[in-house]
PDB file of N, CA and C in Angstrom:
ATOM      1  N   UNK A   1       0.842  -1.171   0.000  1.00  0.00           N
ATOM      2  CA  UNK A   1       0.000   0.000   0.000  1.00  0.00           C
ATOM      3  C   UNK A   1       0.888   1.235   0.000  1.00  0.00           C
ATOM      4  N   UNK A   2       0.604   1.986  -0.923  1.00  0.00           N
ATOM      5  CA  UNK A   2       1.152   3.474  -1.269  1.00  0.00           C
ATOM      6  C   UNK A   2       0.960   4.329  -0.708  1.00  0.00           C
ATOM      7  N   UNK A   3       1.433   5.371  -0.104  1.00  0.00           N
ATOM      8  CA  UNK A   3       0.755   6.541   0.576  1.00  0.00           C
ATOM      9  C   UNK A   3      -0.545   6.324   1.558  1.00  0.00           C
ATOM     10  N   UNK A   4      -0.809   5.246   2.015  1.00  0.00           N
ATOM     11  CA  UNK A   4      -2.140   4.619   2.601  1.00  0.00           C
ATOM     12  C   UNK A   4      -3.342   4.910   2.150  1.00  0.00           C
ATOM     13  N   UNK A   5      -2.866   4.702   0.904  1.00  0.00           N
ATOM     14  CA  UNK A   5      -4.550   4.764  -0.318  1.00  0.00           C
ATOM     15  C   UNK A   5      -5.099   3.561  -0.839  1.00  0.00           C
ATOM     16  N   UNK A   6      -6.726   3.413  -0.686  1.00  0.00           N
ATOM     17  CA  UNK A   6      -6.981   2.390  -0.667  1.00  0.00           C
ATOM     18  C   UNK A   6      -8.116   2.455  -2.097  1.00  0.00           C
ATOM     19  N   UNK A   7      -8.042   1.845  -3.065  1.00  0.00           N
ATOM     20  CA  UNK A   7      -8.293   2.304  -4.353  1.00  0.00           C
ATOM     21  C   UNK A   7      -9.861   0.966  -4.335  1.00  0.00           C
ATOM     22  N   UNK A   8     -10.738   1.616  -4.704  1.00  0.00           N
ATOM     23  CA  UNK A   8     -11.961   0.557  -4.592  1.00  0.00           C
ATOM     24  C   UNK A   8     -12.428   0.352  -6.057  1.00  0.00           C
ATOM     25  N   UNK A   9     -12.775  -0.590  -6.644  1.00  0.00           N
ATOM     26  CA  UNK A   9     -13.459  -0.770  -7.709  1.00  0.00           C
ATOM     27  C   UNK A   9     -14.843  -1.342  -8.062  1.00  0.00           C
ATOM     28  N   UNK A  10     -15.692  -0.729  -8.286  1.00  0.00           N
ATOM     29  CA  UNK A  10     -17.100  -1.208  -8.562  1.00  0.00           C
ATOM     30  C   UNK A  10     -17.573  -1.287 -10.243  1.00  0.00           C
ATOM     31  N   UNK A  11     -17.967  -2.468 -10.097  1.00  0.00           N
ATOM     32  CA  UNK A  11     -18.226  -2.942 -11.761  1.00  0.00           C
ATOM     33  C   UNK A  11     -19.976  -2.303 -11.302  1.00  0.00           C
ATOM     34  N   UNK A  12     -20.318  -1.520 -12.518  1.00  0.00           N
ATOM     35  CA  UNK A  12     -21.584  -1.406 -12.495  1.00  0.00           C
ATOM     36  C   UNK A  12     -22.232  -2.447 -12.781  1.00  0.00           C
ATOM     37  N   UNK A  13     -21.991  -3.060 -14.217  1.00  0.00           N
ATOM     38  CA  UNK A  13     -22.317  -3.718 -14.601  1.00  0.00           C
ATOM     39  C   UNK A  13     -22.998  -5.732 -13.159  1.00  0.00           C
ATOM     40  N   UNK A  14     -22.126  -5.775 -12.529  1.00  0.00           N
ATOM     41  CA  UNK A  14     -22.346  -6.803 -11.452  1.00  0.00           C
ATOM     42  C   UNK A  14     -22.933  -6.001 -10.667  1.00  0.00           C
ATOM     43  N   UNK A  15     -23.485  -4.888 -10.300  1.00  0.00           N
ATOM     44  CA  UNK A  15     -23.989  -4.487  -9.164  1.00  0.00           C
ATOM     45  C   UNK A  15     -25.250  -4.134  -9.200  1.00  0.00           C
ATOM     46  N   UNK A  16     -25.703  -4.179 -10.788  1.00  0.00           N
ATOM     47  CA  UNK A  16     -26.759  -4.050 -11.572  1.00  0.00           C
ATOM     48  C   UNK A  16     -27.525  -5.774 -11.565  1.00  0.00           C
ATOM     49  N   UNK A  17     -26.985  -6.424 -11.527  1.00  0.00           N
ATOM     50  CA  UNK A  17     -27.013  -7.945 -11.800  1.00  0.00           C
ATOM     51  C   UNK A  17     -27.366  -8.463 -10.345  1.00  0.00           C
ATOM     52  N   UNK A  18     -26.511  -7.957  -9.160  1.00  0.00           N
ATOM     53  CA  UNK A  18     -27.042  -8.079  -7.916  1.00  0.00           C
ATOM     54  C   UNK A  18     -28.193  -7.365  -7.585  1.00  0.00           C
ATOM     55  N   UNK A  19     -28.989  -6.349  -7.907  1.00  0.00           N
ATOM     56  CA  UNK A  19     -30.249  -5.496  -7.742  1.00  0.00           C
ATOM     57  C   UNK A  19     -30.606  -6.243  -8.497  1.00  0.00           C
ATOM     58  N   UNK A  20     -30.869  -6.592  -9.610  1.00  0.00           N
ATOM     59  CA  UNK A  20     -31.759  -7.658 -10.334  1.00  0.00           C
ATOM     60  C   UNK A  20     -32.084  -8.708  -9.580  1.00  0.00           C
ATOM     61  N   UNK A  21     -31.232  -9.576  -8.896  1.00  0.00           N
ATOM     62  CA  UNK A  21     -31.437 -10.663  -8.182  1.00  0.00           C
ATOM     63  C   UNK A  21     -32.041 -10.567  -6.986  1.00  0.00           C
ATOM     64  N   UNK A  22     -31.537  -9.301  -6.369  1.00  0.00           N
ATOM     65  CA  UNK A  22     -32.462  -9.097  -5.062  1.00  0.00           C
ATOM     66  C   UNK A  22     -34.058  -8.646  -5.328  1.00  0.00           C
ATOM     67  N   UNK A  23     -34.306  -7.911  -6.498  1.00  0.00           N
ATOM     68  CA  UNK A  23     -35.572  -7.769  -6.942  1.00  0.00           C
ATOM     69  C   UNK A  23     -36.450  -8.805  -7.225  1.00  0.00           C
ATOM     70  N   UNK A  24     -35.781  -9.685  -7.874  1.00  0.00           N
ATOM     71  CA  UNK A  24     -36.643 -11.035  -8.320  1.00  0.00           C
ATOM     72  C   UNK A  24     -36.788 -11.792  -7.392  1.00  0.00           C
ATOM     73  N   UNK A  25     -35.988 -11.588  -6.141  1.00  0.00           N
ATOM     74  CA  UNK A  25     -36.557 -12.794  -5.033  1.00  0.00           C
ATOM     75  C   UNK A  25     -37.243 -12.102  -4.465  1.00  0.00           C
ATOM     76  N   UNK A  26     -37.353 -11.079  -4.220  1.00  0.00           N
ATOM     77  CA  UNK A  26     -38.761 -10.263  -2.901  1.00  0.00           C
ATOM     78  C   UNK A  26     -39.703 -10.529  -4.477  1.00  0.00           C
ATOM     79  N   UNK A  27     -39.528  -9.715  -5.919  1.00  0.00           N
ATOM     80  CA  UNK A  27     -41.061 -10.302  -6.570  1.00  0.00           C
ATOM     81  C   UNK A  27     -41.645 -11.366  -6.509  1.00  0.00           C
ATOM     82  N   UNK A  28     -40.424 -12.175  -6.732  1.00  0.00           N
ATOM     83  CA  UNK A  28     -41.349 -14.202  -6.204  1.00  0.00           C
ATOM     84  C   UNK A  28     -41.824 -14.777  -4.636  1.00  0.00           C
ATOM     85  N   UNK A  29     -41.411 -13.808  -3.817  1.00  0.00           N
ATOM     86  CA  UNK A  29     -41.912 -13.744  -2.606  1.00  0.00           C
ATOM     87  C   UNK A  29     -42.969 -13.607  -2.366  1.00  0.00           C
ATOM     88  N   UNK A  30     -43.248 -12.325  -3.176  1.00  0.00           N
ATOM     89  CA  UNK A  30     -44.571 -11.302  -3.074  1.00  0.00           C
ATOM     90  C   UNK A  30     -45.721 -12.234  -3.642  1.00  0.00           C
ATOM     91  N   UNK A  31     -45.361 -12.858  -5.083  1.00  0.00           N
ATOM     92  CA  UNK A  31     -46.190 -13.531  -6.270  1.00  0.00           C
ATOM     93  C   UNK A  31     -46.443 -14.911  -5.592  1.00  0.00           C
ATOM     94  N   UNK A  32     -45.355 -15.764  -4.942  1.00  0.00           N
ATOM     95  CA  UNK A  32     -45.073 -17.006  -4.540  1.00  0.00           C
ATOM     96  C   UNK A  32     -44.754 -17.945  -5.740  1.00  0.00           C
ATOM     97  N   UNK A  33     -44.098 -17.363  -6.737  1.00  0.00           N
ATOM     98  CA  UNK A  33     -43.725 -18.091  -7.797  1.00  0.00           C
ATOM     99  C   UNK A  33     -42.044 -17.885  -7.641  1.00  0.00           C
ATOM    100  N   UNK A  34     -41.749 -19.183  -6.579  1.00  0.00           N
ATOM    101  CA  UNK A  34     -40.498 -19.278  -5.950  1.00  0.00           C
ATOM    102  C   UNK A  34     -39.719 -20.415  -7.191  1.00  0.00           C
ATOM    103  N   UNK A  35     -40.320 -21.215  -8.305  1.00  0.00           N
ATOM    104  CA  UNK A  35     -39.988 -21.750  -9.411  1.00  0.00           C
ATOM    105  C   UNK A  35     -38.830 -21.182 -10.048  1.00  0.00           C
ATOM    106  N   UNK A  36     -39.114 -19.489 -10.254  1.00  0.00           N
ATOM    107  CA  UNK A  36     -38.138 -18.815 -11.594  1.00  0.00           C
ATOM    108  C   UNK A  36     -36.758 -18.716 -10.821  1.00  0.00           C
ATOM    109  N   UNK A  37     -37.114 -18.451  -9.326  1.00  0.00           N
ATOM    110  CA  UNK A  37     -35.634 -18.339  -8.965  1.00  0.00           C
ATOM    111  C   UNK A  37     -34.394 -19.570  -9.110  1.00  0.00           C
ATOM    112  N   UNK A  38     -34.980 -20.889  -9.497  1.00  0.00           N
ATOM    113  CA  UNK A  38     -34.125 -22.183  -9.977  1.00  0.00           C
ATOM    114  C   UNK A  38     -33.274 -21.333 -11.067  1.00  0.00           C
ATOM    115  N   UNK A  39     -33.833 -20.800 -11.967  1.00  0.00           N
ATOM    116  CA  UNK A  39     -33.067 -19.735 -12.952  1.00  0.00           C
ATOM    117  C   UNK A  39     -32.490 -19.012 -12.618  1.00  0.00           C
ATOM    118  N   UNK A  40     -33.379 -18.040 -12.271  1.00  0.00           N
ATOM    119  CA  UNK A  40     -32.576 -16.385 -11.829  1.00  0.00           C
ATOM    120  C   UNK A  40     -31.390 -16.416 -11.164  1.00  0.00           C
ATOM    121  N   UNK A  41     -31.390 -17.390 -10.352  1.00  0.00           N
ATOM    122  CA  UNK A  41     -30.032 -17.319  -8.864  1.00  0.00           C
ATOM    123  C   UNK A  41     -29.011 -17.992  -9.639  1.00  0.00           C
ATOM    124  N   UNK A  42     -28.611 -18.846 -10.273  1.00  0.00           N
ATOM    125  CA  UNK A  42     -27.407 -19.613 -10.720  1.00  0.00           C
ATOM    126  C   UNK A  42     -27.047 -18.441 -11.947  1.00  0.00           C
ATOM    127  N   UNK A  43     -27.915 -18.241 -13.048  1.00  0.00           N
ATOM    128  CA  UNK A  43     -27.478 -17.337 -14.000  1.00  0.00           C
ATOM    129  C   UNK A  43     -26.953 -16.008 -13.395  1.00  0.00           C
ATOM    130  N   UNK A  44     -27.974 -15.386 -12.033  1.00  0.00           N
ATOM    131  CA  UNK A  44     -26.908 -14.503 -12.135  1.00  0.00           C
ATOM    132  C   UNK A  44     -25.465 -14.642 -11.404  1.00  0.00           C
ATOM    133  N   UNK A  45     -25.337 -15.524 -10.327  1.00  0.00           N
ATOM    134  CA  UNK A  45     -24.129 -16.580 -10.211  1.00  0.00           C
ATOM    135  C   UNK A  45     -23.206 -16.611 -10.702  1.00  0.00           C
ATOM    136  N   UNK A  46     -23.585 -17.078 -12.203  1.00  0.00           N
ATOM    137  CA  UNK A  46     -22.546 -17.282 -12.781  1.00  0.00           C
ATOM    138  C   UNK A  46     -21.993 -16.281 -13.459  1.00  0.00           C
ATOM    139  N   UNK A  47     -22.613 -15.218 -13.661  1.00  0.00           N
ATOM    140  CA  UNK A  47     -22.482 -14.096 -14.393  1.00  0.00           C
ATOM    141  C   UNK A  47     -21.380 -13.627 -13.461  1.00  0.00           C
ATOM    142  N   UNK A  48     -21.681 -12.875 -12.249  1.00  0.00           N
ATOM    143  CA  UNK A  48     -20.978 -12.595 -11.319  1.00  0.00           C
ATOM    144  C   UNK A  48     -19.557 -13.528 -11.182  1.00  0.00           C
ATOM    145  N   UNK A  49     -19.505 -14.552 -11.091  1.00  0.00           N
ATOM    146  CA  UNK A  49     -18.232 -15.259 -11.092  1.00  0.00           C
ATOM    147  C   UNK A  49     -17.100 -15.361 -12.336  1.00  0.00           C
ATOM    148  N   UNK A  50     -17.859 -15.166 -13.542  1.00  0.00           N
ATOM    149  CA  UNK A  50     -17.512 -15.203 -14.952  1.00  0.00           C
ATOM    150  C   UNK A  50     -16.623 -14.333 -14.889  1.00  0.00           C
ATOM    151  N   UNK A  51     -15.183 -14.850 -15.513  1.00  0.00           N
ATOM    152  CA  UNK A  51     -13.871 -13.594 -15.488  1.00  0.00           C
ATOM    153  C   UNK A  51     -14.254 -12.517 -16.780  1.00  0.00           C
ATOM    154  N   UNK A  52     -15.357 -12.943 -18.048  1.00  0.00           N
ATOM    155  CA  UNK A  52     -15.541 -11.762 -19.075  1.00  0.00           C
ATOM    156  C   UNK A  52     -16.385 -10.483 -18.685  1.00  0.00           C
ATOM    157  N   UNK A  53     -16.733 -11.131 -17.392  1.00  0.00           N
ATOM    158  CA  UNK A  53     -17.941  -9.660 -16.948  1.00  0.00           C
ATOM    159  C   UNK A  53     -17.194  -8.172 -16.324  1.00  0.00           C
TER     160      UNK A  53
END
């Protein structure tokens, strides 16, 4: 560490992808169509883990 600077990086793009995911589980909460999240949660998962994102 340099000069005691601490340099942060935020991908919009994944943080956009995490608000998506938190949205779709309170909507399937709300709806009780707890089904789509078998989808929603691994895709965005993997998105998030994926080194091209």
């Amino acid at each position: 560490m340099r000069d005691g600077k601490i340099a942060i990086e935020i991908n919009l793009k994944k943080l956009a992808v995490i608000a998506g995911m938190v949205l779709s589980v309170w909507l399937s909460g709300v709806c009780g169509e707890g089904e789509t999240l078998l989808l929603i949660i691994p895709a965005g998962i993997s998105y998030l883990v994926s080194k091209e994102a």
